[in-house]
C-alpha atoms as a PDB file:
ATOM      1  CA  UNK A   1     -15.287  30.821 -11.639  1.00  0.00           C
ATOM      2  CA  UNK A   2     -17.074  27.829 -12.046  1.00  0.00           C
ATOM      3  CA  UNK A   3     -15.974  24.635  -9.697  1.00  0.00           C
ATOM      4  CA  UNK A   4     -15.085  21.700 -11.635  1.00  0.00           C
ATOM      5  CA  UNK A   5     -13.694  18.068 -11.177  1.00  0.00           C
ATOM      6  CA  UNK A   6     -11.022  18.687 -12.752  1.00  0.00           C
ATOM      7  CA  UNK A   7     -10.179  22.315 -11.403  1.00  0.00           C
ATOM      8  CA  UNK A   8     -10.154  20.427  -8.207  1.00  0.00           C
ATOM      9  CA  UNK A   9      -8.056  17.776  -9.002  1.00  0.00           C
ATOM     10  CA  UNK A  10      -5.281  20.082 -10.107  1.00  0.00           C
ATOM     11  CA  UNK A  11      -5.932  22.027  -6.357  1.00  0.00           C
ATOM     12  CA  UNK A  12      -5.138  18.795  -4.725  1.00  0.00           C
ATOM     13  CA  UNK A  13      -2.258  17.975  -7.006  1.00  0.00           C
ATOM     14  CA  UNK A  14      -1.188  21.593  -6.130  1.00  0.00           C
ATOM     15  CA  UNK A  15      -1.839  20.729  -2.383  1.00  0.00           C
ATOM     16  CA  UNK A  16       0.354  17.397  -2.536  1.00  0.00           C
ATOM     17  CA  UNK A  17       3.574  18.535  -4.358  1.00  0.00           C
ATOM     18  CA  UNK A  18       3.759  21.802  -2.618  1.00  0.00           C
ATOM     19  CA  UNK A  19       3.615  20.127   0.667  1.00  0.00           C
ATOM     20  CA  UNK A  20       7.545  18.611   1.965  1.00  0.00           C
ATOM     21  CA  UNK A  21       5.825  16.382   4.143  1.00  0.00           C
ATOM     22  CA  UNK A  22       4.280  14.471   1.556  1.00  0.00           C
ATOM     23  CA  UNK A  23       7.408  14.666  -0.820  1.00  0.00           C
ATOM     24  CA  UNK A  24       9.476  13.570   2.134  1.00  0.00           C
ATOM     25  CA  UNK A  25       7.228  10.167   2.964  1.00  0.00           C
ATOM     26  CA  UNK A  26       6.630   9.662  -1.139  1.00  0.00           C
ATOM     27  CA  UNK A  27      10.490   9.568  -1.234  1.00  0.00           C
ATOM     28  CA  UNK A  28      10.972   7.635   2.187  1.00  0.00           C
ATOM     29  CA  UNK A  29       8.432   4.525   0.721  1.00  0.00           C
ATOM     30  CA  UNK A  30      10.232   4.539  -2.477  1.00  0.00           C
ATOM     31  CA  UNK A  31      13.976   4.610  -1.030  1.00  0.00           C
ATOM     32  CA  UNK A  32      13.002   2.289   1.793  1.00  0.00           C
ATOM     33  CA  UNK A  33      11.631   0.015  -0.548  1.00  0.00           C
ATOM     34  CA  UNK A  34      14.207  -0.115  -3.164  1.00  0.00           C
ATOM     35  CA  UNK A  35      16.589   0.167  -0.421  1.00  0.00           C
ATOM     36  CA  UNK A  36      16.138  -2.902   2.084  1.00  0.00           C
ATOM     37  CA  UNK A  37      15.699  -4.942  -1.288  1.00  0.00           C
ATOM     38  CA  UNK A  38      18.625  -4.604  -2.445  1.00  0.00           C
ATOM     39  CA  UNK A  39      20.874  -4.326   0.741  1.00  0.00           C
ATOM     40  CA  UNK A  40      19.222  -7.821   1.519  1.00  0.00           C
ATOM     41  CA  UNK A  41      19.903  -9.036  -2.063  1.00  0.00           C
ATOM     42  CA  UNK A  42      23.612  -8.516  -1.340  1.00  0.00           C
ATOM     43  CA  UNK A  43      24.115  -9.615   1.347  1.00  0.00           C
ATOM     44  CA  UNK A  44      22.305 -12.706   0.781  1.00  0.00           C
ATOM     45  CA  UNK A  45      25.192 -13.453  -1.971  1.00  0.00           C
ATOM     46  CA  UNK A  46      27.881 -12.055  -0.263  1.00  0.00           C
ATOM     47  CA  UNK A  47      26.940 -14.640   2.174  1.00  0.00           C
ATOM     48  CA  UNK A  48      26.074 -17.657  -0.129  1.00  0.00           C
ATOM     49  CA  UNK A  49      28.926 -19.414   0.760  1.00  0.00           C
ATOM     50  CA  UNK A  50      28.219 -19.619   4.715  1.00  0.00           C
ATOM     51  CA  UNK A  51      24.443 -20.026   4.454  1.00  0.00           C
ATOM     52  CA  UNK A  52      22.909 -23.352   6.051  1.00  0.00           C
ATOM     53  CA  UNK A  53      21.358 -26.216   3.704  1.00  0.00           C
ATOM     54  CA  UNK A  54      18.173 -25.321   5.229  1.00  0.00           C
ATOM     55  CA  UNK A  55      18.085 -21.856   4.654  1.00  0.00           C
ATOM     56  CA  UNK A  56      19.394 -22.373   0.409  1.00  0.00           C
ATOM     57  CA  UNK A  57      16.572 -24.420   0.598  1.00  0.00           C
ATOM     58  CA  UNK A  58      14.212 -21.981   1.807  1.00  0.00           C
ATOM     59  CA  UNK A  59      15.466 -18.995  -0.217  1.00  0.00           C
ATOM     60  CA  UNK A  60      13.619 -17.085  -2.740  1.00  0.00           C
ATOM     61  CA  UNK A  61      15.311 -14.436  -5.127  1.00  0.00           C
ATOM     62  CA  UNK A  62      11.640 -12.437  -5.139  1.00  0.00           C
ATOM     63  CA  UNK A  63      10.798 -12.379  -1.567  1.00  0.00           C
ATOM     64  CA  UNK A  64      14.257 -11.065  -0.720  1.00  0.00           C
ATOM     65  CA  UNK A  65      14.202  -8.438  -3.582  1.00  0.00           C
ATOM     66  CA  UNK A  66      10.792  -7.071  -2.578  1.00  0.00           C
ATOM     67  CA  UNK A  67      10.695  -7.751   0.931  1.00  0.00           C
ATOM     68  CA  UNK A  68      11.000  -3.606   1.981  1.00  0.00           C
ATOM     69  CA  UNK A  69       7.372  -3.304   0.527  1.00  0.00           C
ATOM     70  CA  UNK A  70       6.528  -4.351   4.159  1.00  0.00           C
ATOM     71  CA  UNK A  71       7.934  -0.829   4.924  1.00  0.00           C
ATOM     72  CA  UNK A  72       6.341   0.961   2.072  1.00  0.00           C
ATOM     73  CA  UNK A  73       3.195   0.296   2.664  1.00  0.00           C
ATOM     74  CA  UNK A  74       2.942   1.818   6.059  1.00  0.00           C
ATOM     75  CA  UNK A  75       4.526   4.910   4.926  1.00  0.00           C
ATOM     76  CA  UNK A  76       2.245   4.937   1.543  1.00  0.00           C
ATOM     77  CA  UNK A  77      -1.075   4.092   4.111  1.00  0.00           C
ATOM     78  CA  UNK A  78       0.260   6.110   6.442  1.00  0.00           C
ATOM     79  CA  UNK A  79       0.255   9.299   3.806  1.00  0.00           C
ATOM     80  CA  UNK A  80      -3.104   8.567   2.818  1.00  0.00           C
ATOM     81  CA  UNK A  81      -4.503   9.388   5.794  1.00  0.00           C
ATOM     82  CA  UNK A  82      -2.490  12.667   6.145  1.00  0.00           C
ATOM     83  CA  UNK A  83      -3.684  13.603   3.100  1.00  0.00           C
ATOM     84  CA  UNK A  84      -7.025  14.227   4.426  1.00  0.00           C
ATOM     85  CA  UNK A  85      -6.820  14.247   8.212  1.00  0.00           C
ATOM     86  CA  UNK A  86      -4.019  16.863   7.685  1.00  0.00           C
ATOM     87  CA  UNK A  87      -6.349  19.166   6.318  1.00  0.00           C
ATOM     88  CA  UNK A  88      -8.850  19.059   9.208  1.00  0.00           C
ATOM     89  CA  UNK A  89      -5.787  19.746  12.311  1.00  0.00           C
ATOM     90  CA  UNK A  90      -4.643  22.936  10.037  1.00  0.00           C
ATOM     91  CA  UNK A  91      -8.242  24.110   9.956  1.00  0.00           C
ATOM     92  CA  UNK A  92      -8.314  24.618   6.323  1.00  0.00           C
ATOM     93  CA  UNK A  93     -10.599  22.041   5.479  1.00  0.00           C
ATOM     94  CA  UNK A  94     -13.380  24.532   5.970  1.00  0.00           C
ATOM     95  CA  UNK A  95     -11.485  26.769   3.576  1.00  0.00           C
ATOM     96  CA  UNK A  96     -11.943  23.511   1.228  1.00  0.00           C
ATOM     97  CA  UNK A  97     -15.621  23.038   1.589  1.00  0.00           C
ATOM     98  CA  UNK A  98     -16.429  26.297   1.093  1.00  0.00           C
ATOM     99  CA  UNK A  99     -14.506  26.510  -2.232  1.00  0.00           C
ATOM    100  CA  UNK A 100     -16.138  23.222  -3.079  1.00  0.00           C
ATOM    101  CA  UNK A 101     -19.090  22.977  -1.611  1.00  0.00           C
ATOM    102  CA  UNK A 102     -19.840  19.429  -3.050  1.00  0.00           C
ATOM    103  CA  UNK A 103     -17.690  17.918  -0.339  1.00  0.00           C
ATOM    104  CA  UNK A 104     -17.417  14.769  -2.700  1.00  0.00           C
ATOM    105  CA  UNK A 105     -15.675  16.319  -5.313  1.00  0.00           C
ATOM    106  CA  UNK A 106     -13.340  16.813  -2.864  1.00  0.00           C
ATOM    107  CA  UNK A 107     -12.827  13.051  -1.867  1.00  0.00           C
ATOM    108  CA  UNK A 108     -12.326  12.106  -5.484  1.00  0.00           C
ATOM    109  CA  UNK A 109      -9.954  14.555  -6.170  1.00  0.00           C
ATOM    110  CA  UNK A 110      -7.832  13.891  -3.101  1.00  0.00           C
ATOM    111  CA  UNK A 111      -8.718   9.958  -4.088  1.00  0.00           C
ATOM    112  CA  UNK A 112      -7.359  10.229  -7.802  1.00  0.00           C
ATOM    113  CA  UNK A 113      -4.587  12.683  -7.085  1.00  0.00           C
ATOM    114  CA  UNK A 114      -2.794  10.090  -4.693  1.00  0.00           C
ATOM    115  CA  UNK A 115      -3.853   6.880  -6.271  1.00  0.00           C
ATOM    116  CA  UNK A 116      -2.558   7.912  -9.883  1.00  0.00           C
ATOM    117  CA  UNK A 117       0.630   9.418  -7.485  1.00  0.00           C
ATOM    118  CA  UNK A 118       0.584   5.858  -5.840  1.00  0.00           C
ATOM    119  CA  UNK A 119       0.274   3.587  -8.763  1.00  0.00           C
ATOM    120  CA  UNK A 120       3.096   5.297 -11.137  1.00  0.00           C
ATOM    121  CA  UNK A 121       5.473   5.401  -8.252  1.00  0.00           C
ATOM    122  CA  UNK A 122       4.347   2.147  -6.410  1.00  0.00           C
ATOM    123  CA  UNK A 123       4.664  -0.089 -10.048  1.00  0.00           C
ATOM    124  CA  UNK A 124       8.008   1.528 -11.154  1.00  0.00           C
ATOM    125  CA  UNK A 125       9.684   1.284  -7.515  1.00  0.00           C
ATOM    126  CA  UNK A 126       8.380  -2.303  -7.978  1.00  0.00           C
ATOM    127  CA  UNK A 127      10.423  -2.915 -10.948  1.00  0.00           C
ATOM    128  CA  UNK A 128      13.513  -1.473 -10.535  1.00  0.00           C
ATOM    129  CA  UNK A 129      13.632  -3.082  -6.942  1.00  0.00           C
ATOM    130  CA  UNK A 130      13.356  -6.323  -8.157  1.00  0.00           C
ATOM    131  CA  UNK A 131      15.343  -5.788 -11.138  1.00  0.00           C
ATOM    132  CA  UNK A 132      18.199  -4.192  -8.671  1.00  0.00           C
ATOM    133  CA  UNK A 133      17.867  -6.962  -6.050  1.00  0.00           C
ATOM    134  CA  UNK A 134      18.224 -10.059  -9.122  1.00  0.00           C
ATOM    135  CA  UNK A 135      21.444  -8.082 -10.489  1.00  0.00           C
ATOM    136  CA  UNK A 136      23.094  -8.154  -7.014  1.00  0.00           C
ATOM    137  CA  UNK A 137      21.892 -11.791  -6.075  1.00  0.00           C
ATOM    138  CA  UNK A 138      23.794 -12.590  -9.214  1.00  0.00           C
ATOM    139  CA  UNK A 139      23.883 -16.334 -10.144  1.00  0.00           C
ATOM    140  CA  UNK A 140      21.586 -16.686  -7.332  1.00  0.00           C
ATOM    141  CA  UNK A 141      18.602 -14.511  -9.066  1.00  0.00           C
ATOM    142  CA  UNK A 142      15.687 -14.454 -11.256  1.00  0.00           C
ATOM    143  CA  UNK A 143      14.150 -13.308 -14.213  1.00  0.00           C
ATOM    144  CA  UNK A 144      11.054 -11.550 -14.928  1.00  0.00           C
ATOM    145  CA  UNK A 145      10.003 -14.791 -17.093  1.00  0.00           C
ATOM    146  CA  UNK A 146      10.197 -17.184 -14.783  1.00  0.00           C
ATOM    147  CA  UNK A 147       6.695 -18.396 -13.559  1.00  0.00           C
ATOM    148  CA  UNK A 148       4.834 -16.397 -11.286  1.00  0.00           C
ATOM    149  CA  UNK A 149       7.542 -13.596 -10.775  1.00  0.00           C
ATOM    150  CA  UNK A 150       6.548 -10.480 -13.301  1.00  0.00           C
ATOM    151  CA  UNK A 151       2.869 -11.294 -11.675  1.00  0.00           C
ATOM    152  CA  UNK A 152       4.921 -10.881  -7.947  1.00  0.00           C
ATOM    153  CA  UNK A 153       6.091  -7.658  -9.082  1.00  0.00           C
ATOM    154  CA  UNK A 154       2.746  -5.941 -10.785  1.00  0.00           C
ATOM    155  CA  UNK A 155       0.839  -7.157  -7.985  1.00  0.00           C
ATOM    156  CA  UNK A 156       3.103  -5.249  -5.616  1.00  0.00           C
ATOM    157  CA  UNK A 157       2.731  -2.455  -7.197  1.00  0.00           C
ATOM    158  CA  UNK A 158      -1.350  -2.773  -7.479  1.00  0.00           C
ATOM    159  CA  UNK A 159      -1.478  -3.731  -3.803  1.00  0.00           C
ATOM    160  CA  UNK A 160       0.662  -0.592  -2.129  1.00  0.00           C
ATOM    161  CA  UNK A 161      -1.602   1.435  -4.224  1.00  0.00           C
ATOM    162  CA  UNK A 162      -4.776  -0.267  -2.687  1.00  0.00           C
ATOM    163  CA  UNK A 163      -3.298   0.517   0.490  1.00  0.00           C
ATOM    164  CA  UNK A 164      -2.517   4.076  -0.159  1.00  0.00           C
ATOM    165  CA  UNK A 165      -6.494   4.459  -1.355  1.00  0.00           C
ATOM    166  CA  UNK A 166      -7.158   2.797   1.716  1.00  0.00           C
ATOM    167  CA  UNK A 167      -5.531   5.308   3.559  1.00  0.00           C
ATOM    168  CA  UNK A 168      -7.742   8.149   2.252  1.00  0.00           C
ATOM    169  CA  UNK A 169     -10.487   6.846   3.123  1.00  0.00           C
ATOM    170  CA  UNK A 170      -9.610   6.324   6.649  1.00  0.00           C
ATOM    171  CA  UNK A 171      -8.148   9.348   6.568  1.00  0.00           C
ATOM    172  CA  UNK A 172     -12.035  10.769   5.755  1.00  0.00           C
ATOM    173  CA  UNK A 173     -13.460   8.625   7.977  1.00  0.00           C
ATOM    174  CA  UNK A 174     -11.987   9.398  11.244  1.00  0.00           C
ATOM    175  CA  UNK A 175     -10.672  12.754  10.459  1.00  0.00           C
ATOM    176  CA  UNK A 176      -8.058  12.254  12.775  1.00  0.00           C
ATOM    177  CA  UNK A 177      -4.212  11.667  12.792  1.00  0.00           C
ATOM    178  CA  UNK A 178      -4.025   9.194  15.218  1.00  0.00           C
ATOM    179  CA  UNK A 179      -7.136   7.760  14.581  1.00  0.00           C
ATOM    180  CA  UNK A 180      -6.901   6.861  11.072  1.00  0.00           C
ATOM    181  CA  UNK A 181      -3.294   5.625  11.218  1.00  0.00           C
ATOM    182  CA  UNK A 182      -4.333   3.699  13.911  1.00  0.00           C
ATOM    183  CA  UNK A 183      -7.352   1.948  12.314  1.00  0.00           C
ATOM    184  CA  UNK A 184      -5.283   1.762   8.961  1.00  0.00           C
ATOM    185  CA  UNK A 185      -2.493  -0.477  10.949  1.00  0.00           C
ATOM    186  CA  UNK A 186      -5.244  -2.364  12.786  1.00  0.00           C
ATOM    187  CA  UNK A 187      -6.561  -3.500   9.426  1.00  0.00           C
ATOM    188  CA  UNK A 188      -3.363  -4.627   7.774  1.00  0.00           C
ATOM    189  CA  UNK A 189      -1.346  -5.601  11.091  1.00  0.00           C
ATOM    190  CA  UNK A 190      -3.292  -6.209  14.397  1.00  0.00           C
ATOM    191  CA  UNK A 191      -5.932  -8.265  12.868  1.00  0.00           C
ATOM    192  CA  UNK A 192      -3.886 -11.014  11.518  1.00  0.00           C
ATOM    193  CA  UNK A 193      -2.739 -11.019  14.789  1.00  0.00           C
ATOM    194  CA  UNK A 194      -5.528 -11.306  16.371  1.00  0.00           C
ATOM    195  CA  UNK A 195      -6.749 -13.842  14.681  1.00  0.00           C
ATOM    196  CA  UNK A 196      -3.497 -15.910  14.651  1.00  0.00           C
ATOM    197  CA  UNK A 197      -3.963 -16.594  18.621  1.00  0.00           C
ATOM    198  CA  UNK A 198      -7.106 -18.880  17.037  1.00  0.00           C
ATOM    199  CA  UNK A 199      -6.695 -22.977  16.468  1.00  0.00           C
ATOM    200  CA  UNK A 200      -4.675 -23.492  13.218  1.00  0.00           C
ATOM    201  CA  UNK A 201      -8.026 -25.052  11.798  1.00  0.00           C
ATOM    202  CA  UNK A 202     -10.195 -21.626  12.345  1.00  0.00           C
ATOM    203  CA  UNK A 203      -7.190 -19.645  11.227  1.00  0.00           C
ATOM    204  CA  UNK A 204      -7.571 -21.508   7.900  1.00  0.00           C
ATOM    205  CA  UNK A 205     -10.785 -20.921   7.816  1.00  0.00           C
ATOM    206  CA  UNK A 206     -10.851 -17.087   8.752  1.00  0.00           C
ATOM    207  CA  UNK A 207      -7.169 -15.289   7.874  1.00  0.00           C
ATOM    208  CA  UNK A 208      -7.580 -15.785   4.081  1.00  0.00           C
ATOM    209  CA  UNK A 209     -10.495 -13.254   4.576  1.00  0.00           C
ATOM    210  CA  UNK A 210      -8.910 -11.071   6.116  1.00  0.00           C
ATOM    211  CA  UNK A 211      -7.591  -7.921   3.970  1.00  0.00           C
ATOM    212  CA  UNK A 212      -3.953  -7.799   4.195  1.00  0.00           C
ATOM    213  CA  UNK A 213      -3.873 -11.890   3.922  1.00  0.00           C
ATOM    214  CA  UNK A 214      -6.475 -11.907   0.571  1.00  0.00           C
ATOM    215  CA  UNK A 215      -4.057  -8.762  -1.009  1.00  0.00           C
ATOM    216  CA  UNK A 216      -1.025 -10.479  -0.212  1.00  0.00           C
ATOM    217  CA  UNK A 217      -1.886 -13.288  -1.676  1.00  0.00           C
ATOM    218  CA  UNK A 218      -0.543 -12.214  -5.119  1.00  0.00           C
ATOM    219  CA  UNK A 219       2.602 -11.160  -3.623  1.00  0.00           C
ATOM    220  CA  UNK A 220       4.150 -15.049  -3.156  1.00  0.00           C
ATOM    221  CA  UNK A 221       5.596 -16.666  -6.429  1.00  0.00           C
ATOM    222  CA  UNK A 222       4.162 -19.665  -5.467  1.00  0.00           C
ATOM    223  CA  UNK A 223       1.268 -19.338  -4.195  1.00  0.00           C
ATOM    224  CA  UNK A 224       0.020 -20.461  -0.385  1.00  0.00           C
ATOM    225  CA  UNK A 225      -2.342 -23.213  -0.783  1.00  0.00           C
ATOM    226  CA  UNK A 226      -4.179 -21.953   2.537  1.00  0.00           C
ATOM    227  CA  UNK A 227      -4.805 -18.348   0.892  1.00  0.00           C
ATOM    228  CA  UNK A 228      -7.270 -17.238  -1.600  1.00  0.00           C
ATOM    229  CA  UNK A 229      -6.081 -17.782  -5.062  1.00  0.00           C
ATOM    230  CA  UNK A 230      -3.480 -14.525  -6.011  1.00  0.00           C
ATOM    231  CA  UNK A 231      -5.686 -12.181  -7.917  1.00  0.00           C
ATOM    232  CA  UNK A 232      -9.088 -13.604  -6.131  1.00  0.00           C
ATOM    233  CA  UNK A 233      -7.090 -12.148  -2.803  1.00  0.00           C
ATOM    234  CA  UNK A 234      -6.302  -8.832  -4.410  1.00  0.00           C
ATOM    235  CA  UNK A 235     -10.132  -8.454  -5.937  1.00  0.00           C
ATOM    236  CA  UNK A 236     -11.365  -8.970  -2.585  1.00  0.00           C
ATOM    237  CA  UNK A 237      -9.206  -6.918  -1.364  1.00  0.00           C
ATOM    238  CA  UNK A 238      -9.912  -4.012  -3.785  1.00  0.00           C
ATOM    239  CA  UNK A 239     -13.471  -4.682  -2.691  1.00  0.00           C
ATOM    240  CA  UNK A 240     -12.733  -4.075   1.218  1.00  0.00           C
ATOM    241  CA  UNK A 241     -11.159  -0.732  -0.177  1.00  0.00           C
ATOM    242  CA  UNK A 242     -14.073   0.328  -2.270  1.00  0.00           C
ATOM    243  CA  UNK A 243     -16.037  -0.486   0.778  1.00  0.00           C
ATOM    244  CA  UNK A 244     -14.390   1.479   2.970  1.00  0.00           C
ATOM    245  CA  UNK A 245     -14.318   4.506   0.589  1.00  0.00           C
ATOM    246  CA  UNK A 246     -17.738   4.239   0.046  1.00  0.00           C
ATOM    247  CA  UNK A 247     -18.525   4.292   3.912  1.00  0.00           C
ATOM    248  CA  UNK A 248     -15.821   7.849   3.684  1.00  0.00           C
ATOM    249  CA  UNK A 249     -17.999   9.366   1.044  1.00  0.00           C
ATOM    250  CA  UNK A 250     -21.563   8.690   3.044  1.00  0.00           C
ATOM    251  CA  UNK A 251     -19.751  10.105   6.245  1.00  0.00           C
ATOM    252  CA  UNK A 252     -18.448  12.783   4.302  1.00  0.00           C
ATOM    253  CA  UNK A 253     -21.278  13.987   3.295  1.00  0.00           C
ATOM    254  CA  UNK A 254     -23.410  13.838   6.119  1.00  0.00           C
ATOM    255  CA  UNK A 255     -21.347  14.977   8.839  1.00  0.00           C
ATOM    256  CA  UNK A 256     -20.614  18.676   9.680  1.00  0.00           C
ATOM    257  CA  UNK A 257     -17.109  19.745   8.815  1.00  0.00           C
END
């Protein structure tokens, strides 16, 4: 039988929903997400009426709708990695590579299985959140009209997808567990971090830069004057992700299995 793209695409989408693992952290990101939105949402009005002045004046209907994508993403990035790193603890990577032989076929078919997988779920679970989490702020929410807001909400979806390709490719890259969940969370967490010890005048400079501050720039309604303009962030972003998939693919190929 001859090996095709898309004969291996359907193997790796035969891979991903026979395996509970990745079912069970698919549903976790999706129910966490939805989840912490929405609690938050109602408590927020259940609790109008014994808020501070400050904190009305601080609130915003989006960011405390969408605010479990914090927890998605690690458990989208976090499955990315698995995806591939899984596949070399088990051993039966090698059985991979010697059904496929062009080891790159391979990435891209693990790569568009879970980014299609990521996107659907990722935009929808975006959606209903914030559609859930306006309903039970009540008087206190939003609408998808208002300025800035559906843009909040497609971007969230586009940048937990970036993250879950991002992921993958660390996943290739270190071909370990640990490893790549460890270098994933140093991306998006540590280094903001790191670089938030700096003088505010260098962390102007710098954090916009930085991956998880340039795609999270889209996420704010309105957006942060000291951050890259919304979808500017998320390009550069995108680009960081194609960079780093890139780097998986050279690896990939030129490293023993």
């Amino acid at each position: 039988m001859t090996v095709t793209q898309m004969r291996v695409v359907k193997s790796e989408w035969v891979k991903f929903r026979s395996l509970w693992s990745c079912v069970l952290v698919v549903t976790v990101a999706v129910l966490g997400m939805i989840g912490i939105g929405w609690v938050a949402s109602y408590f927020i009005n259940a609790d109008w009426a014994h808020l501070r002045p400050r904190e009305i004046a601080r609130f915003n209907p989006v960011a405390t709708a969408m605010d479990g994508y914090n927890m998605a993403q690690l458990a989208i990035g976090t499955l990315g990695v698995l995806l591939v790193t899984g596949e070399y603890t088990t051993g039966l990577i090698r059985a991979t590579m010697a059904a496929v032989p062009d080891r790159l076929r391979v990435l891209w078919a693990k790569l568009g299985v879970y980014t299609a997988i990521t996107f659907v779920l990722m935009m929808v679970t975006s959606f209903v959140t914030f559609q859930g989490g306006q309903w039970l702020l009540a008087s206190h929410g939003t609408s998808l009209a208002a300025p800035g807001v559906s843009r909040v909400v497609i971007a969230t979806g586009v940048y937990l997808t970036l993250v879950g390709m991002l992921g993958v490719a660390f996943g290739a890259l270190v071909r370990n567990t640990a490893g790549g969940i460890a270098a994933l969370l140093g991306v998006l967490l540590v280094l903001p971090a790191i670089f938030g010890v700096l003088p505010q005048t260098w962390q102007d400079d710098i954090n916009k830069f930085l991956p998880s501050e340039a795609g999270q720039a889209a996420l704010s309604v309105v957006p942060d004057p000291v951050l890259l303009s919304p979808w500017v962030g998320m390009g550069l972003f995108a680009v960081y992700v194609v960079i780093a998939v890139a780097f998986a693919a050279v690896f990939l190929k030129r490293r023993d299995v």
